[in-house]
C-alpha atoms as a PDB file:
ATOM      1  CA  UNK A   1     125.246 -15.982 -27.542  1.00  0.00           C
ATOM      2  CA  UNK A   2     128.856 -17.087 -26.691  1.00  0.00           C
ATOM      3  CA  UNK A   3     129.711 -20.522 -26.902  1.00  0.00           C
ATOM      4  CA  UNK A   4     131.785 -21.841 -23.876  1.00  0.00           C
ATOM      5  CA  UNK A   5     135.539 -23.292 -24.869  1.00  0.00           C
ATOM      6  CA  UNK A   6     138.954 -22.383 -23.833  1.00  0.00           C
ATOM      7  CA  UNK A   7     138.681 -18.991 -24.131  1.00  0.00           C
ATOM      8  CA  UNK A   8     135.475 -18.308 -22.905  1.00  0.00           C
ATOM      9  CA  UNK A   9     136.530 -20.023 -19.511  1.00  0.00           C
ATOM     10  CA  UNK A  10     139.506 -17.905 -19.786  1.00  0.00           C
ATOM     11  CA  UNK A  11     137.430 -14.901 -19.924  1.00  0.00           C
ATOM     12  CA  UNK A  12     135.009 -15.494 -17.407  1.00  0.00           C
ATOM     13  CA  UNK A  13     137.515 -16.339 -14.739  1.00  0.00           C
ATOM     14  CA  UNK A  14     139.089 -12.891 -15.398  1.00  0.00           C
ATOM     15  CA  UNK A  15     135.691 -11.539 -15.608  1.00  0.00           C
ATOM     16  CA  UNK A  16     134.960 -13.058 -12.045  1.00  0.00           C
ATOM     17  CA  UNK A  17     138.410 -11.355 -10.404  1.00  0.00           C
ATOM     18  CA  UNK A  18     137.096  -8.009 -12.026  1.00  0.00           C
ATOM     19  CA  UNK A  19     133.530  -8.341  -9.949  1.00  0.00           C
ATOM     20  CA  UNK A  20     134.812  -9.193  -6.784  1.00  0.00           C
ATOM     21  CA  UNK A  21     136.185  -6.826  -3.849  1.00  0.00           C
ATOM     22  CA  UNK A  22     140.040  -5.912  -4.066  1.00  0.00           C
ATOM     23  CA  UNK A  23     141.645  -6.913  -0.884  1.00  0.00           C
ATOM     24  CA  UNK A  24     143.965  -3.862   0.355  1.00  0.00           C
ATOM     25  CA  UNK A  25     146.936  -5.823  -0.011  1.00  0.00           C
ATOM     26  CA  UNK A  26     146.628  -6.269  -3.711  1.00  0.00           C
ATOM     27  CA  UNK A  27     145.836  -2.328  -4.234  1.00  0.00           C
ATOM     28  CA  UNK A  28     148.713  -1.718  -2.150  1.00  0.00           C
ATOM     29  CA  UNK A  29     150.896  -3.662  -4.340  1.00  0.00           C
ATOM     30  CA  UNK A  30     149.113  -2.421  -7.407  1.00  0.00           C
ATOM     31  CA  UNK A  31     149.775   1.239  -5.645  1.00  0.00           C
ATOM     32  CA  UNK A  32     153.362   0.490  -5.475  1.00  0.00           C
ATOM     33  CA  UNK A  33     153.542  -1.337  -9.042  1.00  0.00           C
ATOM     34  CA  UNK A  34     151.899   2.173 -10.536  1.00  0.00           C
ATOM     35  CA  UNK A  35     155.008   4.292  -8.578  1.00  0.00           C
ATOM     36  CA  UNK A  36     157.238   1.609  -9.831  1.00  0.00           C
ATOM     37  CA  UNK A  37     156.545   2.115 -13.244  1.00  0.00           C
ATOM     38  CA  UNK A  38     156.624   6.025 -13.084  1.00  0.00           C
ATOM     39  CA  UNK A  39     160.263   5.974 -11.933  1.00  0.00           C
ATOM     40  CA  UNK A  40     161.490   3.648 -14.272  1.00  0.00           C
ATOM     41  CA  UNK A  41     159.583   4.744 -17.247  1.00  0.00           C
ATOM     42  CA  UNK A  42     161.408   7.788 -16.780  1.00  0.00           C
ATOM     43  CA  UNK A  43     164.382   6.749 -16.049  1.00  0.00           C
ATOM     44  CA  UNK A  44     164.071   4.889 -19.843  1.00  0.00           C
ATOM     45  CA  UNK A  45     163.330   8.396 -21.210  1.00  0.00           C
ATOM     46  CA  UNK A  46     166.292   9.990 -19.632  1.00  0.00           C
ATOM     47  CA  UNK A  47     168.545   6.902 -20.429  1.00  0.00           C
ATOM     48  CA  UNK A  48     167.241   6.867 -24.355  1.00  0.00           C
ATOM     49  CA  UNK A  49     167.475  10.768 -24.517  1.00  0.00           C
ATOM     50  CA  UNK A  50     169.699  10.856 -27.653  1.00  0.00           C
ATOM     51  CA  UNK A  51     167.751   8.035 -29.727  1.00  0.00           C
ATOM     52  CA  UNK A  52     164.300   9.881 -28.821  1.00  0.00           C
ATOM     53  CA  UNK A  53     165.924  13.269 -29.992  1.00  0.00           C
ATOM     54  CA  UNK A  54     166.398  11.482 -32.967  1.00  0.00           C
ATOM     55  CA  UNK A  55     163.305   9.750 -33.250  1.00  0.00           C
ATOM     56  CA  UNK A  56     161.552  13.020 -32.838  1.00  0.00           C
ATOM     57  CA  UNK A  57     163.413  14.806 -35.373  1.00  0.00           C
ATOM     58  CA  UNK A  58     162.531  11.885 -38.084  1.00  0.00           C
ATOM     59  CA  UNK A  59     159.257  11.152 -36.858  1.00  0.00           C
ATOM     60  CA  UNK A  60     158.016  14.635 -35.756  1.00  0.00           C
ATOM     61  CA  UNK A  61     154.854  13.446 -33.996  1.00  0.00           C
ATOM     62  CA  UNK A  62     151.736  14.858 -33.875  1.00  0.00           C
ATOM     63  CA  UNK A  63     151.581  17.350 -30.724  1.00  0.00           C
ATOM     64  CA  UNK A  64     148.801  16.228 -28.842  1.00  0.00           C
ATOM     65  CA  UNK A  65     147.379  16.412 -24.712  1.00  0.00           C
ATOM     66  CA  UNK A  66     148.860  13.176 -23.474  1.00  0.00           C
ATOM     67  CA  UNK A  67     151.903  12.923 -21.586  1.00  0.00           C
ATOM     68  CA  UNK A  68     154.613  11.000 -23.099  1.00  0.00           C
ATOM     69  CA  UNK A  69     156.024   9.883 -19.713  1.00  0.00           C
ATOM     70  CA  UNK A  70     159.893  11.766 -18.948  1.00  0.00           C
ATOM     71  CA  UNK A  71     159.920  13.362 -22.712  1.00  0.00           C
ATOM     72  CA  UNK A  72     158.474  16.603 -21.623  1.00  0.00           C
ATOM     73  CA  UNK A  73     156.240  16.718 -24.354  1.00  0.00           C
ATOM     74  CA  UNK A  74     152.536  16.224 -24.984  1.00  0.00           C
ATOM     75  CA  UNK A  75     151.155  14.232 -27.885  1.00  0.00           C
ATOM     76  CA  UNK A  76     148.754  12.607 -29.743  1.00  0.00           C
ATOM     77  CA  UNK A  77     147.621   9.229 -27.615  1.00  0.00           C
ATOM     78  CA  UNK A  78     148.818   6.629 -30.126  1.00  0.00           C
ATOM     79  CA  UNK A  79     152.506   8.369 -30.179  1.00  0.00           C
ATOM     80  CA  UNK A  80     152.058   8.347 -26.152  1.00  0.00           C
ATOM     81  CA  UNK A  81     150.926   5.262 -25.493  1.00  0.00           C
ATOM     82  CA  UNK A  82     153.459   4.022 -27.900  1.00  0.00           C
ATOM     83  CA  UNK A  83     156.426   6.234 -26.263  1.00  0.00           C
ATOM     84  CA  UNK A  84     155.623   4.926 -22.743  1.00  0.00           C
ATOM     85  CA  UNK A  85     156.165   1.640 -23.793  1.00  0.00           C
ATOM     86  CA  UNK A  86     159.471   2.180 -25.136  1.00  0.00           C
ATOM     87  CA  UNK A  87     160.467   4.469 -21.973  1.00  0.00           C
ATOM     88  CA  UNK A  88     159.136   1.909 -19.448  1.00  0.00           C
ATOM     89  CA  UNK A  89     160.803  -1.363 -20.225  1.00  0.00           C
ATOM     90  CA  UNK A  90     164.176   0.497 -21.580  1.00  0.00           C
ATOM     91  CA  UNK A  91     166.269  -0.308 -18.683  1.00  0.00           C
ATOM     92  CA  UNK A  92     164.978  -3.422 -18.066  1.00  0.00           C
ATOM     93  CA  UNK A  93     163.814  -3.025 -14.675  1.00  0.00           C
ATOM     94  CA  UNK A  94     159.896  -2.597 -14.982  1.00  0.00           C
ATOM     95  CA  UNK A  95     158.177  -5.162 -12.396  1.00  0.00           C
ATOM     96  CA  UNK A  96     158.169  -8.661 -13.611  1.00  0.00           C
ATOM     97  CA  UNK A  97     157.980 -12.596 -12.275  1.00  0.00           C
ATOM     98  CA  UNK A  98     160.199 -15.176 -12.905  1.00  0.00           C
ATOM     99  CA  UNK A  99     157.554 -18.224 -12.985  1.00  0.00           C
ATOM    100  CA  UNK A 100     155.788 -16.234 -16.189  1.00  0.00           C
ATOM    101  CA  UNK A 101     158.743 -14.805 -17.415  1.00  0.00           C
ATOM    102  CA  UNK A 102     156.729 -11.771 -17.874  1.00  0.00           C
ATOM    103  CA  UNK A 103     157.133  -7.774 -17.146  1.00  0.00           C
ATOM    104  CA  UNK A 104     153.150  -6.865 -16.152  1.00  0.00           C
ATOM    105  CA  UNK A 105     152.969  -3.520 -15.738  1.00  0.00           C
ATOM    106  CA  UNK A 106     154.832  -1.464 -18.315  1.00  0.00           C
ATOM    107  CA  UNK A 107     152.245  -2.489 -21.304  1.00  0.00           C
ATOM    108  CA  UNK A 108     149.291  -2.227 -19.149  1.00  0.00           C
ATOM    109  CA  UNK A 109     150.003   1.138 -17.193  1.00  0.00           C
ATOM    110  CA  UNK A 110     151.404   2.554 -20.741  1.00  0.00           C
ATOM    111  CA  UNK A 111     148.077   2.154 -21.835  1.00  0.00           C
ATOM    112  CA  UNK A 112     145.928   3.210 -18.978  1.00  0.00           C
ATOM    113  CA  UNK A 113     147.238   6.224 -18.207  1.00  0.00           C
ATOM    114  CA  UNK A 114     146.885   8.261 -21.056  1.00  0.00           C
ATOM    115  CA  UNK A 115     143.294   6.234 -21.363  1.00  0.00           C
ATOM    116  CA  UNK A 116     142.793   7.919 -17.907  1.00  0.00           C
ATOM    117  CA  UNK A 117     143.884  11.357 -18.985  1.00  0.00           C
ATOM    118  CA  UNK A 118     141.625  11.195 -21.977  1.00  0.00           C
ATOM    119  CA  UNK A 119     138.314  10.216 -20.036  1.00  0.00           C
ATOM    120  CA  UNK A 120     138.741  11.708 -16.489  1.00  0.00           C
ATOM    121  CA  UNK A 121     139.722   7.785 -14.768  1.00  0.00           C
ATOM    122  CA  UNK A 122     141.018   8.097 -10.963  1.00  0.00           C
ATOM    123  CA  UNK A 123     144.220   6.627  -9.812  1.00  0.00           C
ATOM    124  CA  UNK A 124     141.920   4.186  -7.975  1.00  0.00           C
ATOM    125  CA  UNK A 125     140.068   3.513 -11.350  1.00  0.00           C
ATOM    126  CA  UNK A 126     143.188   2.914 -12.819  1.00  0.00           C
ATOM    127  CA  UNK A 127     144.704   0.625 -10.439  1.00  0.00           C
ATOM    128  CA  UNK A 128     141.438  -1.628 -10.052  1.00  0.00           C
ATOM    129  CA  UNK A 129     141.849  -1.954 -14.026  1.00  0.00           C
ATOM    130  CA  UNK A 130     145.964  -2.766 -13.506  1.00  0.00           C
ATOM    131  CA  UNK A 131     145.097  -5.535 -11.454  1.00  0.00           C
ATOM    132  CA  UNK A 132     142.780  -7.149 -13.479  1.00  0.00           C
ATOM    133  CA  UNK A 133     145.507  -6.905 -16.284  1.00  0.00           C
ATOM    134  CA  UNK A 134     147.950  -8.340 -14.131  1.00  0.00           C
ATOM    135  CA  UNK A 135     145.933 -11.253 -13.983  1.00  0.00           C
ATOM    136  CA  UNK A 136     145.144 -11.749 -17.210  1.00  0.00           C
ATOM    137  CA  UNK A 137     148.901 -11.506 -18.248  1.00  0.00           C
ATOM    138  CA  UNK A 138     150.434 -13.484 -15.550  1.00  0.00           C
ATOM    139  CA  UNK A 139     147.500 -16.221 -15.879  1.00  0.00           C
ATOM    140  CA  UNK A 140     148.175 -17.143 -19.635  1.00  0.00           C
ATOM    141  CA  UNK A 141     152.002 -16.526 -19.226  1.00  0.00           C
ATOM    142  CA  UNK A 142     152.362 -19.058 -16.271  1.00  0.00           C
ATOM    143  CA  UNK A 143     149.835 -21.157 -18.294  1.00  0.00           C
ATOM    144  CA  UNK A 144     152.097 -21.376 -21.324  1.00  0.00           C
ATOM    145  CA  UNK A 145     155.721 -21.065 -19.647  1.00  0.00           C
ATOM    146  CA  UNK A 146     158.786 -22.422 -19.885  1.00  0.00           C
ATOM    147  CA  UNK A 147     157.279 -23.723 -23.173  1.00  0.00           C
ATOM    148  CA  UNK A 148     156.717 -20.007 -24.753  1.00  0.00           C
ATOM    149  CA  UNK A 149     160.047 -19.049 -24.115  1.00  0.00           C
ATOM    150  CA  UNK A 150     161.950 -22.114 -25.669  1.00  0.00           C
ATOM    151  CA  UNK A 151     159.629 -21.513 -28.928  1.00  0.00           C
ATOM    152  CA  UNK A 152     161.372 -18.139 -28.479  1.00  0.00           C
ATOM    153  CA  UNK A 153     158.388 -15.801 -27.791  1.00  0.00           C
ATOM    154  CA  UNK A 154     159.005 -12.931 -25.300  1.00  0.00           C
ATOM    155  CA  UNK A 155     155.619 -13.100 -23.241  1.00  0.00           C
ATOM    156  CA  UNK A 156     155.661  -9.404 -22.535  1.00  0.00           C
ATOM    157  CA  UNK A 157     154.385  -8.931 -25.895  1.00  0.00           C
ATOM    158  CA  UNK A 158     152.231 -11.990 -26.593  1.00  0.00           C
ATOM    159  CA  UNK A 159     150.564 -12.187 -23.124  1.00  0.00           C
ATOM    160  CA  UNK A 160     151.163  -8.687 -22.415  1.00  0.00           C
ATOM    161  CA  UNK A 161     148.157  -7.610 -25.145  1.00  0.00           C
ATOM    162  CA  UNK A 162     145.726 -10.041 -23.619  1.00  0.00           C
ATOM    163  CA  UNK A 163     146.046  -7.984 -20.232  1.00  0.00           C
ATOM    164  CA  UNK A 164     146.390  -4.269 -21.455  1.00  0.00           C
ATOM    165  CA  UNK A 165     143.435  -4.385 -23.579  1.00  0.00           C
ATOM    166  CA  UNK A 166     141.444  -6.228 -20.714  1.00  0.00           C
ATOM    167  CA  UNK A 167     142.495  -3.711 -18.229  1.00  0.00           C
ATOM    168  CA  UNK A 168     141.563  -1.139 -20.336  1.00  0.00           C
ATOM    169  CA  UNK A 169     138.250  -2.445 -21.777  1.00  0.00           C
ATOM    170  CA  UNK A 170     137.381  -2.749 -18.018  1.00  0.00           C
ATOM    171  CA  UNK A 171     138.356   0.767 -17.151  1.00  0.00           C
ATOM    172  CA  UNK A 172     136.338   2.056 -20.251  1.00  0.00           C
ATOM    173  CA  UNK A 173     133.257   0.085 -18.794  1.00  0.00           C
ATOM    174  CA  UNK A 174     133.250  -1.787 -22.328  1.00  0.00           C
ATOM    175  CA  UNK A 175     130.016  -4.229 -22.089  1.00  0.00           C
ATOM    176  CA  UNK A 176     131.094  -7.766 -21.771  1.00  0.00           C
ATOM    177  CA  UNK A 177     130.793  -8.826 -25.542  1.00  0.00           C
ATOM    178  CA  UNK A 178     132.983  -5.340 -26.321  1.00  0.00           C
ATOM    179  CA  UNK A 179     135.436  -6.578 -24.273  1.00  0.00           C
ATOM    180  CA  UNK A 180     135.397 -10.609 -25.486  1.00  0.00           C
ATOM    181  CA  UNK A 181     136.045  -8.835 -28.829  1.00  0.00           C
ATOM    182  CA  UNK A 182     138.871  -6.902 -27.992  1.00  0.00           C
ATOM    183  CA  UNK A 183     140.253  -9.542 -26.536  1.00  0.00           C
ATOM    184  CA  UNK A 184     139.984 -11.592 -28.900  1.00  0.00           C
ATOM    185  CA  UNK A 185     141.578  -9.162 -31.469  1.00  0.00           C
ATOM    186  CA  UNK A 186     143.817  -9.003 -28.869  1.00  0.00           C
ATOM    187  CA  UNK A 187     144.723 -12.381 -28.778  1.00  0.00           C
ATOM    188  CA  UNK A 188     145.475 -12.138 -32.985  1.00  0.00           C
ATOM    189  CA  UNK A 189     147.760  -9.295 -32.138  1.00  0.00           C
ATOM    190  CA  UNK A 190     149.812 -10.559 -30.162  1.00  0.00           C
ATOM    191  CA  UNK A 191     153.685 -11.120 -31.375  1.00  0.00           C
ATOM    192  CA  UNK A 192     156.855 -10.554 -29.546  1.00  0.00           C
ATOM    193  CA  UNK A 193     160.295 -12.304 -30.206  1.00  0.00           C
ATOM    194  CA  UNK A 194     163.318 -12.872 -27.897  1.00  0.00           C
ATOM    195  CA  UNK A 195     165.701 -12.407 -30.833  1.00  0.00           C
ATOM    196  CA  UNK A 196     165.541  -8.722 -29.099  1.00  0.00           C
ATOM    197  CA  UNK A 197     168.341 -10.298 -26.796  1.00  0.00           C
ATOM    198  CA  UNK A 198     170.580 -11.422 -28.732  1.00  0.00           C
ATOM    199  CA  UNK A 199     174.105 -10.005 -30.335  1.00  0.00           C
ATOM    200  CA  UNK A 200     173.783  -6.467 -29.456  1.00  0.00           C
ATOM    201  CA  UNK A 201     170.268  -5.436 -30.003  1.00  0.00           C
ATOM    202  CA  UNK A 202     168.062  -2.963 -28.290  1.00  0.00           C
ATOM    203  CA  UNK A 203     165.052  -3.521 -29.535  1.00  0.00           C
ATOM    204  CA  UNK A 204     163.829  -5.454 -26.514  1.00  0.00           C
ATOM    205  CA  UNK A 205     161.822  -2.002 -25.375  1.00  0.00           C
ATOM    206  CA  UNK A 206     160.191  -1.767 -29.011  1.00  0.00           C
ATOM    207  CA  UNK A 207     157.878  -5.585 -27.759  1.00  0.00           C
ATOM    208  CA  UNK A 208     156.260  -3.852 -25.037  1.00  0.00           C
ATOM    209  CA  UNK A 209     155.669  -0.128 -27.067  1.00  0.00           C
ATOM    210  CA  UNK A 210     154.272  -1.961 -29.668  1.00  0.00           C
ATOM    211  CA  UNK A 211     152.333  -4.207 -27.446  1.00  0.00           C
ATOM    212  CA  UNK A 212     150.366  -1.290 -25.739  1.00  0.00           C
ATOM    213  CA  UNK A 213     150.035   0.461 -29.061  1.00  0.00           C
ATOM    214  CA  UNK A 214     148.117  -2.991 -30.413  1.00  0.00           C
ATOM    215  CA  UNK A 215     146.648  -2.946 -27.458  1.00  0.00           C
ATOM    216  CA  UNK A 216     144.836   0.290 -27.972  1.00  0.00           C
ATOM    217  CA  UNK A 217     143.878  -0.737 -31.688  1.00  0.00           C
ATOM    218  CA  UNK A 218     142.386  -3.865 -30.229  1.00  0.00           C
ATOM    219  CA  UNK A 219     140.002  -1.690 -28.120  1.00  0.00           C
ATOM    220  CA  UNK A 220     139.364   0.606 -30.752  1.00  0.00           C
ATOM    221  CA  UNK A 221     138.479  -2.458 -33.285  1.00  0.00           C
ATOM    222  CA  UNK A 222     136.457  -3.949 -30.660  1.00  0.00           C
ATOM    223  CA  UNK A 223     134.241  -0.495 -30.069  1.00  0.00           C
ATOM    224  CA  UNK A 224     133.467  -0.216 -33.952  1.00  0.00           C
ATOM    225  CA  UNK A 225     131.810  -3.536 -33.615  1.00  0.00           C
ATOM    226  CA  UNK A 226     134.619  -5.600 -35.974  1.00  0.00           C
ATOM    227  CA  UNK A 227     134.080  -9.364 -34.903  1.00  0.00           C
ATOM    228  CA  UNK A 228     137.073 -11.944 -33.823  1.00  0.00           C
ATOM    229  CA  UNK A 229     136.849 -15.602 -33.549  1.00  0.00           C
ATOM    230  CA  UNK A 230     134.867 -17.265 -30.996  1.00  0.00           C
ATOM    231  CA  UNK A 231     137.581 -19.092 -29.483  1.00  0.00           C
ATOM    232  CA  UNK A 232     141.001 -17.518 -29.961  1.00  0.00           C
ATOM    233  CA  UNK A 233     142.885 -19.623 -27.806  1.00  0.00           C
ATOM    234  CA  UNK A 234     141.571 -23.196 -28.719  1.00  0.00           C
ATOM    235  CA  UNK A 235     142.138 -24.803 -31.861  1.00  0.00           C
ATOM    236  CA  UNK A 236     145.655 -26.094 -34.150  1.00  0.00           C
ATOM    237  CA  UNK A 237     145.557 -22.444 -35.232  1.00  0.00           C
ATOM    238  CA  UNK A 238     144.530 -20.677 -31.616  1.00  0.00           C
ATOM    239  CA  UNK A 239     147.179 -18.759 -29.417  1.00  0.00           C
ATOM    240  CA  UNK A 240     148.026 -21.503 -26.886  1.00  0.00           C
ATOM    241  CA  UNK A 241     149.178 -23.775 -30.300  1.00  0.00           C
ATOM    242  CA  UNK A 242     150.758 -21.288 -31.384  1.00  0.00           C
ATOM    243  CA  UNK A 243     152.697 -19.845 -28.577  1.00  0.00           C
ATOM    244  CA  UNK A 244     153.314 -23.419 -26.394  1.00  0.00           C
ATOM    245  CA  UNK A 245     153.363 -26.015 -29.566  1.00  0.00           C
ATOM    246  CA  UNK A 246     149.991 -27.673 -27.335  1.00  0.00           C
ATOM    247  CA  UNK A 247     146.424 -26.659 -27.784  1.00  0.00           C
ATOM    248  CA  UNK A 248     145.586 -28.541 -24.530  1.00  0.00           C
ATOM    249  CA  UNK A 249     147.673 -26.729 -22.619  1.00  0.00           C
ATOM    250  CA  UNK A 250     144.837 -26.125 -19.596  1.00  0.00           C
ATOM    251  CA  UNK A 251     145.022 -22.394 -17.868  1.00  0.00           C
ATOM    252  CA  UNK A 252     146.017 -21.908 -14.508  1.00  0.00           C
ATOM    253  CA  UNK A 253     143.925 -20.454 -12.080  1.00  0.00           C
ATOM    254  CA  UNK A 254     143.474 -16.548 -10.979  1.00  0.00           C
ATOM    255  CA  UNK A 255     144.424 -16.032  -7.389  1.00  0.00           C
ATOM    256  CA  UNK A 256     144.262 -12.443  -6.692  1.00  0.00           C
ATOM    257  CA  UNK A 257     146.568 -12.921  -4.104  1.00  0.00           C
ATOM    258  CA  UNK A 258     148.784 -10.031  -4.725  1.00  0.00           C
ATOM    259  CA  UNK A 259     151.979 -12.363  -4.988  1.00  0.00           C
ATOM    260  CA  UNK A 260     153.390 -12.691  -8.761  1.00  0.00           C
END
């Protein structure tokens, strides 16, 4: 039996967005999100060519069925999911909102889509999952902003895990204590630092890889039946004290309005 606290009330409001109807406004936008993301995810590939030449030459992944987005190659789904990551958010211009300070989409699709290769998920399956990781990402980044940011934590990559691995958990048809663990391994995962920005680096791309890479091992923790805390978020040592300095910081509602 789960207790109620923070996170639990977190969870079940996401849980309630992902058992009611879409409206077609939101799947348009989610429609146009997905297209959004293809372009500029390889756009990052093209843009990165040289560095990913290298990277492959040092690395030399494991060849695998996935598509890593604009690379023209197929690999093994960590090195994909992974890859897509660091394509998507490359350039900088992957889809994101100024009152979270957040990019949504380039963790979550980065995930799904090689999750959808891998067990036969339609675009609509997908998108349906996207939105429900939009609004677990934007609800916790709006919930903890401008406070996150000052502390110097680049939400893509904190938040971002919480709505990947929901998205995908939901996609996967995880049962609802599969995907209260995952997110809560999700929620002890999550890391991201806006040092990325400063003097010269380019290592802002490498938050959001790594954040739908932990992503997947969050999901894959959570389906071998490892356990995470009960409350994640609550607590002097939960995420919202960590990542806003306040453990009473309350959560912001879901809309599901299709406006971020």
């Amino acid at each position: 039996m789960m207790l109620m606290n923070i996170s639990r009330a977190y969870f079940d409001a996401i849980d309630k967005v992902a058992k009611q109807p879409i409206p077609a406004k939101v799947m348009e936008r989610a429609r146009q999100s997905l297209l959004d993301y293809l372009a500029v995810t390889c756009a990052g590939a093209h843009f990165q060519k040289s560095k990913m030449e290298r990277y492959f030459d040092f690395a030399q992944p494991e060849a695998g069925i996935f598509i890593a987005i604009g690379t023209g190659k197929s690999l093994a789904l960590k090195e994909t999911v992974f890859l897509n990551g660091l394509s998507a958010h490359a350039l900088d211009y992957d889809d994101g909102t100024n009152s979270g300070i957040i990019h949504l989409g380039s963790p979550i699709f980065s995930l799904l889509l090689p999750l959808a290769q891998r067990y036969g998920k339609s675009v609509d399956e997908v998108l349906r999952a996207a939105i429900i990781g939009y609004e677990a990402s934007y609800t916790m980044a709006v919930s903890i902003q401008p406070k996150h940011k000052a502390m110097g934590y680049h939400a893509t990559g904190t938040c971002g895990v919480m709505g990947a691995t929901l998205a995908a958990a939901y996609m996967l048809g995880f049962t609802e204590e599969e995907r209260y663990e995952a997110f809560a391994t999700a929620c002890v995962s999550a890391s991201g630092m806006l040092k990325v920005l400063d003097d010269g680096s380019e290592l802002k791309p490498y938050n959001v890889a790594k954040t739908a890479l932990l992503s997947l091992t969050s999901l894959q923790l959570a389906k071998a039946g490892f356990k995470g805390h009960q409350d994640p978020l609550g607590g002097y040592r939960g995420f919202l004290k960590l990542m806003s300095g306040d453990d009473n910081t309350p959560i912001k509602p879901c809309l599901l309005d299709g406006t971020y």
